[in-house]
Structure formats: C-alpha cells, structure tokens
C-alpha atoms as a PDB file:
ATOM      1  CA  UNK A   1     -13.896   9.540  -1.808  1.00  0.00           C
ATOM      2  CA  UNK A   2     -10.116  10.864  -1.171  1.00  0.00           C
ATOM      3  CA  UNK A   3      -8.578  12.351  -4.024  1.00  0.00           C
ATOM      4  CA  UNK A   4      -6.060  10.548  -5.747  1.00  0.00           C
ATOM      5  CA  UNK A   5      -3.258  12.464  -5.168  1.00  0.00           C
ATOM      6  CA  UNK A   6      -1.060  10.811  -8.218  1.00  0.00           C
ATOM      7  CA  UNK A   7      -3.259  12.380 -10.900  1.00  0.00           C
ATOM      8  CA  UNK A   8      -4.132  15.363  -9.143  1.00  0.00           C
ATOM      9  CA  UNK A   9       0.524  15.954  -9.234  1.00  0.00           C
ATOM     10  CA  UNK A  10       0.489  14.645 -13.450  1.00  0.00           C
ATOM     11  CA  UNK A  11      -2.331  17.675 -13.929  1.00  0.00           C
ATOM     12  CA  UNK A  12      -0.749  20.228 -11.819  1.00  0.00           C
ATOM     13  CA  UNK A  13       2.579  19.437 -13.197  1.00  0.00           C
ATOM     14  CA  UNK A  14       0.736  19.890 -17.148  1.00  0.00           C
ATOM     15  CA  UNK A  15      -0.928  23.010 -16.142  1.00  0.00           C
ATOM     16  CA  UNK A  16       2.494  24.818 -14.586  1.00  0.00           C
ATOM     17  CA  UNK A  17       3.776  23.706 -18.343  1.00  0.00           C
ATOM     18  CA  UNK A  18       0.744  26.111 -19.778  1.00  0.00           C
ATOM     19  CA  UNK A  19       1.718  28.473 -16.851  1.00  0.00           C
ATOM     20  CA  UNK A  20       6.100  28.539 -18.490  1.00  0.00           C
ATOM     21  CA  UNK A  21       4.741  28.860 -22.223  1.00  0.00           C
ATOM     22  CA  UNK A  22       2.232  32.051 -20.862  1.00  0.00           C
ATOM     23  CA  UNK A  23       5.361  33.327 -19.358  1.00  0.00           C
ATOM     24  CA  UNK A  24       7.694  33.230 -22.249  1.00  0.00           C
ATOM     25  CA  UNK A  25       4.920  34.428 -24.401  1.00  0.00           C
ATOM     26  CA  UNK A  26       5.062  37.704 -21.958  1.00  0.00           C
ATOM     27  CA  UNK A  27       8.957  37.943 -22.026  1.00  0.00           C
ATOM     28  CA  UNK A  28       9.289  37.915 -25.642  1.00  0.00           C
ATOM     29  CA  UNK A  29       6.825  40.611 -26.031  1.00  0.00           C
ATOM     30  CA  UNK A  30       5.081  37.536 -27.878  1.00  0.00           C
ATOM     31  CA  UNK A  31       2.113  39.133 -30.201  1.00  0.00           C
ATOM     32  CA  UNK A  32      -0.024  36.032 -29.074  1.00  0.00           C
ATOM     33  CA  UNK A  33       0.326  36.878 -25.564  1.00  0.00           C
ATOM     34  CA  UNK A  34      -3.530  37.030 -24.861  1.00  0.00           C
ATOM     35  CA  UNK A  35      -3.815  33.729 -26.171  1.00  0.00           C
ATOM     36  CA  UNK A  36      -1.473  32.143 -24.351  1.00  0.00           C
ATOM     37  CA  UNK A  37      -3.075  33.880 -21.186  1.00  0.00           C
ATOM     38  CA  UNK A  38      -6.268  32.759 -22.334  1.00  0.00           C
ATOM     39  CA  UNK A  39      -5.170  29.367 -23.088  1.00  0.00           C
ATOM     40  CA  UNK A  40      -3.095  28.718 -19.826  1.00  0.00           C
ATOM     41  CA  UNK A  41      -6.589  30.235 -17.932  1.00  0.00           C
ATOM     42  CA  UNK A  42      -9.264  27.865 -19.441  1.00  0.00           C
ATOM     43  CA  UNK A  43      -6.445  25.146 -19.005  1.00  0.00           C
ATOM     44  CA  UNK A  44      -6.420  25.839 -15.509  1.00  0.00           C
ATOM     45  CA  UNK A  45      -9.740  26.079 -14.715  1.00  0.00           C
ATOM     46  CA  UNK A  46     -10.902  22.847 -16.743  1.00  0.00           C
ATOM     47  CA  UNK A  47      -7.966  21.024 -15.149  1.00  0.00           C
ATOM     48  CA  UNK A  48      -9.521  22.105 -11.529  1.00  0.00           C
ATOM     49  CA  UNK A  49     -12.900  21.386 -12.611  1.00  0.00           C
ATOM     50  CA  UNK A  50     -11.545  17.730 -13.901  1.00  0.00           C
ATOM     51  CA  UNK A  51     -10.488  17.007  -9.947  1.00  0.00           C
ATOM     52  CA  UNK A  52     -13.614  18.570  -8.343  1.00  0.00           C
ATOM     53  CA  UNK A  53     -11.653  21.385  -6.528  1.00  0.00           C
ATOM     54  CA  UNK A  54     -14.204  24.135  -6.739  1.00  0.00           C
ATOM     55  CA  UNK A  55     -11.994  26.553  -4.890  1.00  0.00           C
ATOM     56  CA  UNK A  56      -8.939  26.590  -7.709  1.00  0.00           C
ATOM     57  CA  UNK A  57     -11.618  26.946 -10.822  1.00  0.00           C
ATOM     58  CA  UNK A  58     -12.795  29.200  -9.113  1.00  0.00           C
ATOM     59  CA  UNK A  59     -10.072  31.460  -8.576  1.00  0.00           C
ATOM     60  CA  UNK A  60      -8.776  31.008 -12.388  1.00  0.00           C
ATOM     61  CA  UNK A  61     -12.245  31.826 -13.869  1.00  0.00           C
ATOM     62  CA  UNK A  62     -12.060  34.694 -11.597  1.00  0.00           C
ATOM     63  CA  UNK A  63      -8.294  36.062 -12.591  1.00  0.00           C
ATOM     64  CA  UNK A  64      -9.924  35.012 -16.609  1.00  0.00           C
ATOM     65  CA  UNK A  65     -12.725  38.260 -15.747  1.00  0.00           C
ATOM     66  CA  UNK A  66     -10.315  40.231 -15.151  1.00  0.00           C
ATOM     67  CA  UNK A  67      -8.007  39.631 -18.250  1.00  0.00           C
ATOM     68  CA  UNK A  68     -10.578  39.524 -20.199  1.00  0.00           C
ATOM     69  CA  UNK A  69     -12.146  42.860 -18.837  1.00  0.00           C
ATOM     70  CA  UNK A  70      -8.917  44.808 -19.110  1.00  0.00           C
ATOM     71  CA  UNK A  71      -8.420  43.187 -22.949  1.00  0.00           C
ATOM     72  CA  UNK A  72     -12.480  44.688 -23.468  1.00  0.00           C
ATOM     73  CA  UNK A  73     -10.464  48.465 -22.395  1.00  0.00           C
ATOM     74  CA  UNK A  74     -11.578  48.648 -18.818  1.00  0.00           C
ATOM     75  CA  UNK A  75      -9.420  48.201 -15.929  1.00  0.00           C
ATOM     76  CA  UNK A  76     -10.290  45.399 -14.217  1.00  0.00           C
ATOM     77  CA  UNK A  77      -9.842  46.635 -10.630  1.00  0.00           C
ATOM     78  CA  UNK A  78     -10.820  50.186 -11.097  1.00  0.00           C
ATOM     79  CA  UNK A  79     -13.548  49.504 -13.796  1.00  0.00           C
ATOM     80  CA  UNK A  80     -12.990  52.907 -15.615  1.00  0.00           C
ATOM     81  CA  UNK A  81     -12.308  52.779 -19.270  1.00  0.00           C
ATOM     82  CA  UNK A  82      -8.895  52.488 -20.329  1.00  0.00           C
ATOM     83  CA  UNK A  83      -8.389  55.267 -23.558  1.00  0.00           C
ATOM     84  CA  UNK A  84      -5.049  55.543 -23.173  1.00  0.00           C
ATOM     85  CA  UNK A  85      -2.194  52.949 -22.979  1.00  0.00           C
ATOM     86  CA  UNK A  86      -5.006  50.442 -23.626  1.00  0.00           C
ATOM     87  CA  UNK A  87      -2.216  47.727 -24.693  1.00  0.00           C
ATOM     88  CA  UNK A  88      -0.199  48.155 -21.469  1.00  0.00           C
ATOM     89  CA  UNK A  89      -2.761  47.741 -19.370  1.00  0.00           C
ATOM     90  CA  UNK A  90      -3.841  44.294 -20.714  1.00  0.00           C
ATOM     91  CA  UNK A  91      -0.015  43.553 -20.683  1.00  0.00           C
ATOM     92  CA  UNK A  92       0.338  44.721 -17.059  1.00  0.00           C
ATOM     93  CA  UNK A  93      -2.686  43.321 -16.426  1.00  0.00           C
ATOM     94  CA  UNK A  94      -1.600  39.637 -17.974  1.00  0.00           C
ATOM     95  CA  UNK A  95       1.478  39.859 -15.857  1.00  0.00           C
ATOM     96  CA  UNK A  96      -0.942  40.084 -12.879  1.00  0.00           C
ATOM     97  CA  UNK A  97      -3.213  37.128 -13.850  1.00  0.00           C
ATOM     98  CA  UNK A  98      -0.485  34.618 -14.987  1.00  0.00           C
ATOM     99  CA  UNK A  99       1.619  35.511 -11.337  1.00  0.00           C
ATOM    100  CA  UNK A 100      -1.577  34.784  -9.537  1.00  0.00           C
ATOM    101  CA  UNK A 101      -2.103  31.628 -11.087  1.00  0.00           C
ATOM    102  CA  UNK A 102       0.964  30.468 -10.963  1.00  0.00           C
ATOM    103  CA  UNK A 103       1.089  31.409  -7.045  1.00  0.00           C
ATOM    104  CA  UNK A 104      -1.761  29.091  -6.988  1.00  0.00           C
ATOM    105  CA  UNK A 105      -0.628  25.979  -9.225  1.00  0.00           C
ATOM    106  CA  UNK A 106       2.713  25.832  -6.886  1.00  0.00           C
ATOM    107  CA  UNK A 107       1.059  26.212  -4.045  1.00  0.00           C
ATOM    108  CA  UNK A 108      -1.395  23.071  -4.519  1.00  0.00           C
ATOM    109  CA  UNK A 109       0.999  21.475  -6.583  1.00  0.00           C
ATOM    110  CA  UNK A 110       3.612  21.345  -3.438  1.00  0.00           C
ATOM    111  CA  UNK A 111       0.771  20.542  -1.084  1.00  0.00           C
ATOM    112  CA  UNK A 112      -0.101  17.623  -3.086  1.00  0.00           C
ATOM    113  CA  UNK A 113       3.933  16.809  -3.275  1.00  0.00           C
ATOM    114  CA  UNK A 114       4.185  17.299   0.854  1.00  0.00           C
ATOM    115  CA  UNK A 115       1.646  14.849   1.770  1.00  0.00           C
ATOM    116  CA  UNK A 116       2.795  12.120  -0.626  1.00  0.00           C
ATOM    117  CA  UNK A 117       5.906  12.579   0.587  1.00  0.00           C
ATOM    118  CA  UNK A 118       4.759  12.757   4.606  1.00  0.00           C
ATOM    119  CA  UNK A 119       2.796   9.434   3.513  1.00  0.00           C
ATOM    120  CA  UNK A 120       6.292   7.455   2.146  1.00  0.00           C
ATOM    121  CA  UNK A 121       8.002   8.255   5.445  1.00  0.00           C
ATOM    122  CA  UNK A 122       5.510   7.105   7.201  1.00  0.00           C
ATOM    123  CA  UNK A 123       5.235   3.735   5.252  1.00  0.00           C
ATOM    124  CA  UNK A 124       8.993   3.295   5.459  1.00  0.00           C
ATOM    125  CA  UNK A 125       8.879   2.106   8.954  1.00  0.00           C
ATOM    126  CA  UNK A 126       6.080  -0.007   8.757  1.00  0.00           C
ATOM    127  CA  UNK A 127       7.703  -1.745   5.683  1.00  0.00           C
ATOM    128  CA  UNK A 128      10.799  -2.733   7.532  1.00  0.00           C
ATOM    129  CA  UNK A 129       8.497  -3.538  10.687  1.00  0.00           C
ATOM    130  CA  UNK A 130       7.132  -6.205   8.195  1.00  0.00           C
ATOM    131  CA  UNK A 131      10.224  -7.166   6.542  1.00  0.00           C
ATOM    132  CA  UNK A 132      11.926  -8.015  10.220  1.00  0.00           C
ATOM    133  CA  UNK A 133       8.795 -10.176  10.927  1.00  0.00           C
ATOM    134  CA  UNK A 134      10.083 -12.067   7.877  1.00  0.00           C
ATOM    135  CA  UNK A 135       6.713 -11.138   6.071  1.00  0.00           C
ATOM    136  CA  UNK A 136       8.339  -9.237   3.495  1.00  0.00           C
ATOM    137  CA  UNK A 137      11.230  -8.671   1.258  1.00  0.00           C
ATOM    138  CA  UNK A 138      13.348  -5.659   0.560  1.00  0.00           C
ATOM    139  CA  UNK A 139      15.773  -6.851  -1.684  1.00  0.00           C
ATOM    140  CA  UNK A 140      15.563  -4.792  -4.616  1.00  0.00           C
ATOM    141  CA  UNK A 141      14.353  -6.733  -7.735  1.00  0.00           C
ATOM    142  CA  UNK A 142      11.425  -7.109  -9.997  1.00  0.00           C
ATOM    143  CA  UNK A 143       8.588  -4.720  -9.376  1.00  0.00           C
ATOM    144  CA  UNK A 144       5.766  -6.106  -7.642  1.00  0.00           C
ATOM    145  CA  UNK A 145       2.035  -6.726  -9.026  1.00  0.00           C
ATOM    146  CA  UNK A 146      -1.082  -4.975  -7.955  1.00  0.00           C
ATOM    147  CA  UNK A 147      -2.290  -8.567  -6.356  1.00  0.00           C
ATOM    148  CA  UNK A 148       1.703  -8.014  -4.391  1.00  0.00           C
ATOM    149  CA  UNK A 149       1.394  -4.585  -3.189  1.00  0.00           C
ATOM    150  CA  UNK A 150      -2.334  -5.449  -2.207  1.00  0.00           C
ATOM    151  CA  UNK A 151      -1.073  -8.431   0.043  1.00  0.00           C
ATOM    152  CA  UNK A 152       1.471  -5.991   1.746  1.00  0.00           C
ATOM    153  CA  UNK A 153      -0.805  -3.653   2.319  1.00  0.00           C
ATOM    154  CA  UNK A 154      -3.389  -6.060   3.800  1.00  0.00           C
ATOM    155  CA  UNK A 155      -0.865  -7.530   5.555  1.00  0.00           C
ATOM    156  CA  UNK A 156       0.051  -3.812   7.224  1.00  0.00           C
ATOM    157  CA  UNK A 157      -3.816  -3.377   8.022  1.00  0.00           C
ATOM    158  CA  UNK A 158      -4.310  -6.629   9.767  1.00  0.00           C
ATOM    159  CA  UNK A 159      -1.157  -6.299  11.698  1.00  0.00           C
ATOM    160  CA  UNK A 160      -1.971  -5.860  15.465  1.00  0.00           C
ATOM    161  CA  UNK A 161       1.079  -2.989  15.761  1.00  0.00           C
ATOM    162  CA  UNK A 162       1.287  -2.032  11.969  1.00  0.00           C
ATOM    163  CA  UNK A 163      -2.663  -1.794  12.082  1.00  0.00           C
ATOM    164  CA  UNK A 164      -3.534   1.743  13.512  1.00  0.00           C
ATOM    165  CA  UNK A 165      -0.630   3.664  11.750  1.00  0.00           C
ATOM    166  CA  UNK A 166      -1.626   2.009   8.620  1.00  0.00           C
ATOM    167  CA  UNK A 167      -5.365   2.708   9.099  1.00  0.00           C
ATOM    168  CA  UNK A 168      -4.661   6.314   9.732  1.00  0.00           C
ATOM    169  CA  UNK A 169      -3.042   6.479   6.519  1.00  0.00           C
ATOM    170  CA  UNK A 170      -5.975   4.568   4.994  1.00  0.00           C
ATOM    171  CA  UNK A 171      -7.884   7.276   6.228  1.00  0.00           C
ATOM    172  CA  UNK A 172      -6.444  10.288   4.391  1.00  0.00           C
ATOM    173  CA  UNK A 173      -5.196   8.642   1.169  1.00  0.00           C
ATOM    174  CA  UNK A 174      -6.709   7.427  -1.961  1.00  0.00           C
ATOM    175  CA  UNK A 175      -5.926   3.684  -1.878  1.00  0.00           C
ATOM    176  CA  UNK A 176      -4.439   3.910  -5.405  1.00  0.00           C
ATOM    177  CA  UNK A 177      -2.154   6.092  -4.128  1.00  0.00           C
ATOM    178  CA  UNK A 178      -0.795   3.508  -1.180  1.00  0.00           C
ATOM    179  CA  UNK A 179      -0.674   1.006  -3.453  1.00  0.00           C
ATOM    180  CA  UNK A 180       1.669   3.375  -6.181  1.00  0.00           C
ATOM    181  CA  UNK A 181       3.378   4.478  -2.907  1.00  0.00           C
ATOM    182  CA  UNK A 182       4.241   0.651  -1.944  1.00  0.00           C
ATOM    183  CA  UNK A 183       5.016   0.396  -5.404  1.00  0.00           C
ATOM    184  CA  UNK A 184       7.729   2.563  -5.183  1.00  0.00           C
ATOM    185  CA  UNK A 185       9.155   1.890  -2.209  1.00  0.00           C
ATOM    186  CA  UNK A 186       9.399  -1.533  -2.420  1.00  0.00           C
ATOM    187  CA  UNK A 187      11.288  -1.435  -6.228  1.00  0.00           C
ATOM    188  CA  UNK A 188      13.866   1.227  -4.683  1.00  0.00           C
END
C-alpha cells in the first residue's frame, strides 16, 4: 500500500518541533540538554517506526548509540574513553546527533512536501479539463464531501483523455491523499 503522504507531513512536521526544543535546549546551555536529545531521538525513531520507514529509525537509533555512548564517557567515533572534558564531548557530541537528525527530518519532510505538491499541479489541469466538459464546477463555495471528491475523481479515471494521467497518479499516491488533494483544490 502507498504511504499516505498527509500523515507522514503532520509527523514530520511534530518531530522537527522535538528537533527546535533539542536545539534551544543546546543554545541555552540548557542543564536538561541530554534529555531533550534523548527525547527528540526516541521521538524520531518511534515516529519512523509508526510509518514503516525502516531506513529513518534506523538512522536515529543509530545517531541515539552514539549519544548515548559519548554520555557513558567514550567517544563515540573513536571509542577511547573520554577522562577529560567528559561534558564537552557529550555536548559536542549532541550538537552532532541533533544536526544529523535534523538533516534527515528536512530532507524527508521536503520530499514528502515536493511530491504533494508535483501531484496538485498535475491535478490542476485535469480539473479544468473536467470543468470545460461542463462535468464540474470551480466556483469557489462550500467544501465538497468525501462521496463529491470521490465522484470527481471517478469521473477523472473513467475519462478516455483524463484517464491515463489520472491513473498514473493513482499509481504513486495513497488515494486518501487524492481525495484531500481534490479537496483542496476544489475549495480554493
């Protein structure tokens, strides 16, 4: 099943809101900064696990070992003990995880944002291909139901020159996401 892209943006867009507070925490020389490292980490890597992307769990668990290893007193990347300048070292070191997760978070989060938004401009002309066949309105008004925005869609798919563009969208997008999409466009 294709993700739905909708709720994959609302969790990306909670966990970059973990990612600011981890940050401040750091700039304010915040006491609780480990926690809020900690805390923005197992965020992260729960909120990846939630949408079944392996690959970003992965990578947060993975920048968690190290945090964790340099707060334990060993340097995460040269795995000698840290005796000296033990708290700037986990400092420096939370600097490095909280960069490389937010690197990460922006970078799916604007992928996610870039194909929603290829999506709308390619439903744009299709809606005013059905609106000059007299199939559809778009006045402005009241926002359509779901049984609406299914009828439009339907109406796209079993179009004989709407059909293929609308099936290859079909094809790479979570159908809850069309039909928000539609939803959208069609109130704007």
């Amino acid at each position: 099943m294709r993700p739905f892209l909708h709720e994959r943006l609302r969790r990306y867009e909670e966990l970059l809101e973990l990612s600011n507070d981890a940050f401040r925490a750091y700039s304010a020389l915040d006491l609780g900064l480990g926690d809020a490292v900690l805390r923005f980490l197992d965020g992260a890597s729960s909120g990846y696990q939630a949408i079944g992307a392996a690959g970003g769990e992965n990578d947060m668990l993975a920048l968690k070992a190290q945090f964790v290893s340099a707060r334990a007193g060993v340097h995460p990347l040269t795995f000698e003990r840290v005796t000296q300048r033990r708290r700037e070292t986990e400092r420096a070191m939370a600097l490095h995880v909280l960069v490389r997760g937010a690197e990460r978070l922006r970078g799916d989060h604007a992928e996610v944002q870039r194909t929603l938004a290829e999506t709308r401009d390619q439903l744009l002309p299709l809606l005013a291909y059905l609106a000059q066949k007299g199939v559809l309105s778009l006045a402005p008004g009241r926002p359509r139901t779901q049984p609406e925005l299914e009828h439009v869609w339907r109406s796209l798919l079993d179009d004989p020159e709407a059909g293929p563009a609308a099936r290859r969208i079909a094809l790479s997008l979570n159908p809850a996401d069309i039909l928000l999409m539609l939803a959208d466009l069609l109130t704007g």
